[in-house]
Each structure stands twice: as structure tokens, then as C-alpha cells.
PDB file of N, CA and C in Angstrom:
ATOM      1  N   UNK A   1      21.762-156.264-130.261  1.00  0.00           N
ATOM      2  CA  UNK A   1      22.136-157.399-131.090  1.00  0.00           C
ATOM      3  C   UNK A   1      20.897-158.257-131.352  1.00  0.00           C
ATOM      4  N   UNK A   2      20.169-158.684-132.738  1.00  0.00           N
ATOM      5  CA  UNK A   2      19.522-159.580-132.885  1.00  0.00           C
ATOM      6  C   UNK A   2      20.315-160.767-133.597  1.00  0.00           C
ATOM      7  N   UNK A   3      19.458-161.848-133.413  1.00  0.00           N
ATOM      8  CA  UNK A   3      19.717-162.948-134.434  1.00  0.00           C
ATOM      9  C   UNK A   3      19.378-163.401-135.576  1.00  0.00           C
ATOM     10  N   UNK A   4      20.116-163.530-136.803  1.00  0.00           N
ATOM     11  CA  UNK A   4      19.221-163.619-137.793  1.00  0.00           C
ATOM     12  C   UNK A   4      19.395-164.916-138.401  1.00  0.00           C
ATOM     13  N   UNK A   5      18.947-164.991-139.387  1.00  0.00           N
ATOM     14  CA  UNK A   5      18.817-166.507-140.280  1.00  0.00           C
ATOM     15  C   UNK A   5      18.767-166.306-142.031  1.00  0.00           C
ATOM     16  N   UNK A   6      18.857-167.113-142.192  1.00  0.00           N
ATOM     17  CA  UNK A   6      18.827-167.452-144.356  1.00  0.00           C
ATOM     18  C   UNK A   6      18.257-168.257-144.753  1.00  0.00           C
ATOM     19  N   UNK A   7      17.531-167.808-145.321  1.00  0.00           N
ATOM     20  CA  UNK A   7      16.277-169.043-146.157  1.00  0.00           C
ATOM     21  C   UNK A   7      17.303-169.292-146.573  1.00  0.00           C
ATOM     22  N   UNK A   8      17.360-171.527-146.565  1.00  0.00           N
ATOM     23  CA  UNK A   8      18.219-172.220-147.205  1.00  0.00           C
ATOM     24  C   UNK A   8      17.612-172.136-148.886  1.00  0.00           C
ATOM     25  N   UNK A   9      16.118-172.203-149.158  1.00  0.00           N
ATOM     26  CA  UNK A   9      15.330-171.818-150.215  1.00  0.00           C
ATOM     27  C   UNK A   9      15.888-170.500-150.956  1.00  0.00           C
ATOM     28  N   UNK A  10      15.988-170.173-152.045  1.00  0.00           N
ATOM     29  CA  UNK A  10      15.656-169.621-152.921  1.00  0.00           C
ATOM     30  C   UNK A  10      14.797-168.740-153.463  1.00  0.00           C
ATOM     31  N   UNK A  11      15.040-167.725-153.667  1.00  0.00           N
ATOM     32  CA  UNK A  11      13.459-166.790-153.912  1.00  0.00           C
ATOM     33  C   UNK A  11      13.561-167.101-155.533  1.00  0.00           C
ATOM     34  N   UNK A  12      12.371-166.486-156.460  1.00  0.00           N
ATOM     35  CA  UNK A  12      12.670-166.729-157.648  1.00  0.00           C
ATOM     36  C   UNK A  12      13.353-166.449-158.459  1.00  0.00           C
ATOM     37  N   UNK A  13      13.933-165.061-158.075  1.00  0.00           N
ATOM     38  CA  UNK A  13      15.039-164.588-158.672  1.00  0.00           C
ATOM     39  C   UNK A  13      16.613-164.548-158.150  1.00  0.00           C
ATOM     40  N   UNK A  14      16.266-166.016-157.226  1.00  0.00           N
ATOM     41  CA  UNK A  14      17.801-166.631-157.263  1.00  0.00           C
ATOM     42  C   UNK A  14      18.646-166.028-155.349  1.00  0.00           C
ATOM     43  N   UNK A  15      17.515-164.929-154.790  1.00  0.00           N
ATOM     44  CA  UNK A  15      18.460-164.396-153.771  1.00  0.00           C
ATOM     45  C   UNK A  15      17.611-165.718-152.214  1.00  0.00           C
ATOM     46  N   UNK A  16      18.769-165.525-151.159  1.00  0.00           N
ATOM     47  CA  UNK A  16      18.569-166.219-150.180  1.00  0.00           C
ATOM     48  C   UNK A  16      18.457-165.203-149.107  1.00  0.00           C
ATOM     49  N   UNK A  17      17.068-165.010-148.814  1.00  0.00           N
ATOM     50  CA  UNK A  17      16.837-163.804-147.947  1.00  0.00           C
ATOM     51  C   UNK A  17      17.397-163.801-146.637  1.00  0.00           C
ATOM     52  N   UNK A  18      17.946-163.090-145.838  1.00  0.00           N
ATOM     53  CA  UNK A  18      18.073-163.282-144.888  1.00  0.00           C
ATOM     54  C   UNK A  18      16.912-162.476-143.950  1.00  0.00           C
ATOM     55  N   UNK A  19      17.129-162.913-142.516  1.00  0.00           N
ATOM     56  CA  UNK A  19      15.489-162.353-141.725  1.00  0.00           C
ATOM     57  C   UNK A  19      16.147-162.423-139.887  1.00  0.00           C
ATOM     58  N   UNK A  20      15.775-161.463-139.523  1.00  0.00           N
ATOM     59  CA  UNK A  20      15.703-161.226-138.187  1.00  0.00           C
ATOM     60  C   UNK A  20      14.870-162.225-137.506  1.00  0.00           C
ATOM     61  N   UNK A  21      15.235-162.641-136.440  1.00  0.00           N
ATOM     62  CA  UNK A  21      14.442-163.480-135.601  1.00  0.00           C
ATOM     63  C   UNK A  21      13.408-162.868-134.572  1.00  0.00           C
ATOM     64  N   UNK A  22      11.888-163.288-135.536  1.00  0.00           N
ATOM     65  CA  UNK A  22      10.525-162.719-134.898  1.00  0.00           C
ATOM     66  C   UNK A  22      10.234-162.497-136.040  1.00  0.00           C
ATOM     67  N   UNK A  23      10.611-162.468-137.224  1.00  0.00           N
ATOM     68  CA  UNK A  23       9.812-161.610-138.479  1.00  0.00           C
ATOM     69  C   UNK A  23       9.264-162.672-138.625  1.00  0.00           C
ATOM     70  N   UNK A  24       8.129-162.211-139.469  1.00  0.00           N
ATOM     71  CA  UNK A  24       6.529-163.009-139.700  1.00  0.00           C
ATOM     72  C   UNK A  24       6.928-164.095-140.882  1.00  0.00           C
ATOM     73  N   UNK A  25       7.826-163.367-141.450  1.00  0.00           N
ATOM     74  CA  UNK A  25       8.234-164.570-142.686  1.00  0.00           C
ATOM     75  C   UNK A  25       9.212-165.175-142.341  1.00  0.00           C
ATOM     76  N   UNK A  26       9.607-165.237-141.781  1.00  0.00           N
ATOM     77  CA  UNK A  26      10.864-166.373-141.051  1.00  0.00           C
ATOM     78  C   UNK A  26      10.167-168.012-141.628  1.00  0.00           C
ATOM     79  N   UNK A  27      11.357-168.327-142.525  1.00  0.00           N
ATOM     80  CA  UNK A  27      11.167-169.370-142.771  1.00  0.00           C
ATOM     81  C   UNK A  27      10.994-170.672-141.845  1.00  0.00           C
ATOM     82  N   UNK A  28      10.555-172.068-142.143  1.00  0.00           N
ATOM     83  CA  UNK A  28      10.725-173.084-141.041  1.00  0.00           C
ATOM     84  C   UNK A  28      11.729-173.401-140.826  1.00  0.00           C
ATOM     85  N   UNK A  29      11.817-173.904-139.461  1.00  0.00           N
ATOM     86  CA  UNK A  29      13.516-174.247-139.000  1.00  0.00           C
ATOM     87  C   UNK A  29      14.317-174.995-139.431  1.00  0.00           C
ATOM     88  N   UNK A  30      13.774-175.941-140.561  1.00  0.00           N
ATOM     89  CA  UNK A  30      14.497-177.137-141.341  1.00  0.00           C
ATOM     90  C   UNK A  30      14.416-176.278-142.845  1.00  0.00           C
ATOM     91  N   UNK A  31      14.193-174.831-142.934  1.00  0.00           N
ATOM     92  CA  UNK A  31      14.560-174.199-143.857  1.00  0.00           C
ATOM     93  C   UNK A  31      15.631-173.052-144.210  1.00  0.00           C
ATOM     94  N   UNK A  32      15.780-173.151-142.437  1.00  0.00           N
ATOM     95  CA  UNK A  32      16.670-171.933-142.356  1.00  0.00           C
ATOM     96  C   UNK A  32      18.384-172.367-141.839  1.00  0.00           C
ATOM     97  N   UNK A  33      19.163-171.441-141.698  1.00  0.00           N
ATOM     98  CA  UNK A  33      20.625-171.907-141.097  1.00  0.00           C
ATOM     99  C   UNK A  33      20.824-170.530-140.225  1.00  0.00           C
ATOM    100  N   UNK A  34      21.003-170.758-138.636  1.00  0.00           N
ATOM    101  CA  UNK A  34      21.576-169.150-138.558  1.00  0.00           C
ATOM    102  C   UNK A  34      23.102-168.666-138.589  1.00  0.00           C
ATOM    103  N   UNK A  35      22.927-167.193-138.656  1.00  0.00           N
ATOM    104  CA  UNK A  35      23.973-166.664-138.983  1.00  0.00           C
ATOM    105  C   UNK A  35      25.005-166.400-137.929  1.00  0.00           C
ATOM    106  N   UNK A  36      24.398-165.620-136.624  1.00  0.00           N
ATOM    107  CA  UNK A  36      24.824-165.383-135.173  1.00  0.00           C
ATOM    108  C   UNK A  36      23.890-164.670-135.263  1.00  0.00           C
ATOM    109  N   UNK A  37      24.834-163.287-134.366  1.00  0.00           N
ATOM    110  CA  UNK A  37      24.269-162.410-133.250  1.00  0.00           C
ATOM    111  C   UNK A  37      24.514-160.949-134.603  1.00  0.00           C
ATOM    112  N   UNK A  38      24.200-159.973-134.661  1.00  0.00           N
ATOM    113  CA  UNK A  38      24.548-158.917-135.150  1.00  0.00           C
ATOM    114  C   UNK A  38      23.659-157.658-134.998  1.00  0.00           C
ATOM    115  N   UNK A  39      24.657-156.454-135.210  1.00  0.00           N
ATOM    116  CA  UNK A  39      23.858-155.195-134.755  1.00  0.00           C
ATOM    117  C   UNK A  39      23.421-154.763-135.480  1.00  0.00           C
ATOM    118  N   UNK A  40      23.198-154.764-136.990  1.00  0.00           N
ATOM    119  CA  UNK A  40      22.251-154.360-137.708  1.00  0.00           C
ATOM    120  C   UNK A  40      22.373-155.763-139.246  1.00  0.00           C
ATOM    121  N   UNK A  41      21.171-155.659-140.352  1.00  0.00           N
ATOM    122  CA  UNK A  41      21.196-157.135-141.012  1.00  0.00           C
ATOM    123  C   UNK A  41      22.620-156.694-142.024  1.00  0.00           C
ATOM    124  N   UNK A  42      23.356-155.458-142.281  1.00  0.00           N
ATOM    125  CA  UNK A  42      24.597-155.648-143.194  1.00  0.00           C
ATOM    126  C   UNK A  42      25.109-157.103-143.284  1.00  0.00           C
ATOM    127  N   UNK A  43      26.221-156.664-141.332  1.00  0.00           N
ATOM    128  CA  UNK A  43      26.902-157.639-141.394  1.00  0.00           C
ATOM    129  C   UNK A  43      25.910-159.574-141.669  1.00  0.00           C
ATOM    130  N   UNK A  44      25.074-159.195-141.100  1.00  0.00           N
ATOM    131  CA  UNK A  44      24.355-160.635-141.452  1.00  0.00           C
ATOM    132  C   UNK A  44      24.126-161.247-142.773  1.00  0.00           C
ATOM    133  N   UNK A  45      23.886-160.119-143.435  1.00  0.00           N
ATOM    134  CA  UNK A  45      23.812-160.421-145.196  1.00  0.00           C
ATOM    135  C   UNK A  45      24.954-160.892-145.869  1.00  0.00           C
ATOM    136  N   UNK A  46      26.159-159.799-145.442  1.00  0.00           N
ATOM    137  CA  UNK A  46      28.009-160.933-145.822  1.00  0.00           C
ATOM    138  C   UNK A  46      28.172-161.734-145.020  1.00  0.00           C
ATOM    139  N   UNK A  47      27.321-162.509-144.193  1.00  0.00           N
ATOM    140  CA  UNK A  47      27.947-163.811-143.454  1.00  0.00           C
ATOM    141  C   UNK A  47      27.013-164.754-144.475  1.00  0.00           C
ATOM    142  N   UNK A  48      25.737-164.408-144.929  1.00  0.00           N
ATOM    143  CA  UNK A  48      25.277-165.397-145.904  1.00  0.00           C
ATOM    144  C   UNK A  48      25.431-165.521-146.760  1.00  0.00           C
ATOM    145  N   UNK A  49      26.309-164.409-147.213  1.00  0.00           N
ATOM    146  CA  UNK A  49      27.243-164.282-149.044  1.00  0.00           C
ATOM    147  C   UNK A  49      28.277-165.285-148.366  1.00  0.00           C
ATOM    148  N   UNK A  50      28.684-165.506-147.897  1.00  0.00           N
ATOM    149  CA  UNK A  50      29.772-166.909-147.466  1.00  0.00           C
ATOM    150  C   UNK A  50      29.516-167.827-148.132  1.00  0.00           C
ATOM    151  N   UNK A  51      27.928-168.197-148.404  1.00  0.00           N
ATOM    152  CA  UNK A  51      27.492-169.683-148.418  1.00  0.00           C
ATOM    153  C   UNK A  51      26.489-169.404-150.012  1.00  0.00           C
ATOM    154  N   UNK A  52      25.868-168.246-149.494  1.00  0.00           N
ATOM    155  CA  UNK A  52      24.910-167.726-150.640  1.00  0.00           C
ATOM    156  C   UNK A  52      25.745-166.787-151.409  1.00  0.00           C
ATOM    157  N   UNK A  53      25.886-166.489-152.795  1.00  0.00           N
ATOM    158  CA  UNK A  53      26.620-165.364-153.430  1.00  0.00           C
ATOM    159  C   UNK A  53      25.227-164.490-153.699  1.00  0.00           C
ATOM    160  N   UNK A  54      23.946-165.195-153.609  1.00  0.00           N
ATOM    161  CA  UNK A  54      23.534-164.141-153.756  1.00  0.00           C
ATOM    162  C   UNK A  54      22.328-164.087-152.530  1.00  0.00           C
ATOM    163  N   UNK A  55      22.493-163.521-151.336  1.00  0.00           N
ATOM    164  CA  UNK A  55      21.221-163.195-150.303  1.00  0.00           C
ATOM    165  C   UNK A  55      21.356-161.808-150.385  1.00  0.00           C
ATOM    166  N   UNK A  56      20.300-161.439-149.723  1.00  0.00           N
ATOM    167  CA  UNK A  56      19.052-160.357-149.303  1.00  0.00           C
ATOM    168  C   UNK A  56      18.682-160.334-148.451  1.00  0.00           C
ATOM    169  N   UNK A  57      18.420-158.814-147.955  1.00  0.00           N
ATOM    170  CA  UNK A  57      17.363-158.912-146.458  1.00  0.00           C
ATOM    171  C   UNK A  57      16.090-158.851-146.888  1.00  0.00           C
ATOM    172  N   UNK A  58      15.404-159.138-146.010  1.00  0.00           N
ATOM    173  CA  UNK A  58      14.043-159.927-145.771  1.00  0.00           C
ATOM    174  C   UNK A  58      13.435-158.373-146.103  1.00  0.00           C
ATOM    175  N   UNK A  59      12.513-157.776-146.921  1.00  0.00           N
ATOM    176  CA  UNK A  59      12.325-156.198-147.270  1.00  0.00           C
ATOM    177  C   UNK A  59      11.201-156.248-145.825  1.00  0.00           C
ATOM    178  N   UNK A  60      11.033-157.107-145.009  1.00  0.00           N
ATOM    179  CA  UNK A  60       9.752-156.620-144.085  1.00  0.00           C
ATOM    180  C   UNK A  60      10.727-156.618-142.813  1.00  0.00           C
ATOM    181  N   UNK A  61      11.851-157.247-141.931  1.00  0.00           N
ATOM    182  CA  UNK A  61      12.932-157.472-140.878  1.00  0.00           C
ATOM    183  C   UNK A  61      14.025-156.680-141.031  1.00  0.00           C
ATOM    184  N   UNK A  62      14.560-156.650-142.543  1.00  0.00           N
ATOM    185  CA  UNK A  62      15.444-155.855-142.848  1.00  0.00           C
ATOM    186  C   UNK A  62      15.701-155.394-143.837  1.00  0.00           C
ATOM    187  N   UNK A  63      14.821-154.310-144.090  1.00  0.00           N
ATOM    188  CA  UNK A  63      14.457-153.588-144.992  1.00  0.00           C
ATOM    189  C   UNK A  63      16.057-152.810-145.843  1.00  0.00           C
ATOM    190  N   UNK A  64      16.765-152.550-144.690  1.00  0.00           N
ATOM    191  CA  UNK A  64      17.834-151.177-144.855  1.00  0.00           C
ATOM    192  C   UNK A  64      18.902-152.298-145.731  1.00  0.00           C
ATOM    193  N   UNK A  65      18.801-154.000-146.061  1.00  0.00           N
ATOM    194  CA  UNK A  65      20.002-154.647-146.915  1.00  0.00           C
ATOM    195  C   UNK A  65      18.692-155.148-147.976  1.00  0.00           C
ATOM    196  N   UNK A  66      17.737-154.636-147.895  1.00  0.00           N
ATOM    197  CA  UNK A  66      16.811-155.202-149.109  1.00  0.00           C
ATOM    198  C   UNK A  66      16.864-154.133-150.652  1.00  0.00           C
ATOM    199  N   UNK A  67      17.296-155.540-151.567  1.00  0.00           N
ATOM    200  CA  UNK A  67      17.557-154.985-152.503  1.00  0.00           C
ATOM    201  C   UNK A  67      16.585-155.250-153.746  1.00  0.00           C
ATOM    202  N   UNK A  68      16.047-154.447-154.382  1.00  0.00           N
ATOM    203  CA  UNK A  68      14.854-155.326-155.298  1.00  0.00           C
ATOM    204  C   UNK A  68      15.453-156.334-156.873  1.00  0.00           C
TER     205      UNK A  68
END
């Protein structure tokens, strides 16, 4: 189980990445919200479609929900 997080930010084309905790791009902590605990970033990506309709995994933490 890792923990992940969601850029509260915006990328430019509108998605809210989400990112494993330790990845290099992990946003700052007054930028991010976390999600919980999860066993791979899927489920983490529909817990930030909750809030975000449109997030993404982070293509460098979690490559396998990164969508271009």
C-alpha cells in the first residue's frame, strides 16, 4: 500500500495529477490534498475524479494511470 496525493493545481491541459508519496514531483504540501492508502494509483486516480473530473497519474510515480 502506498500513499498518494493530487496536485490541487492544474496542469495545462486541465488534468490534476495525482503522485505517489516520494515522487520527485510531488507537489508542495499547501498544494496537494491526500487521497489515502492504495495498492496500485487506479484506485487513487477515481478517488481524485471525486473532486477532480479530470486527474492523472503523475507519468514518472504512476505511470500505469498516465494518460497523455
Amino acid at each position: 500500500m502506498a500513499r498518494y496525493y493530487v496536485n490541487k493545481n492544474q496542469q495545462a491541459n486541465g488534468d490534476h495529477e495525482v503522485h505517489k508519496q516520494g515522487c520527485s514531483y510531488m507537489p508542495l504540501e499547501h498544494n496537494r490534498t491526500y487521497l489515502g492508502e492504495f495498492a496500485s494509483c487506479g484506485p487513487a486516480v477515481a478517488a481524485a475524479k471525486k473532486t477532480y473530473s479530470k486527474a492523472n497519474g503523475c507519468y514518472y510515480c504512476s505511470e500505469a494511470c498516465h494518460t497523455s
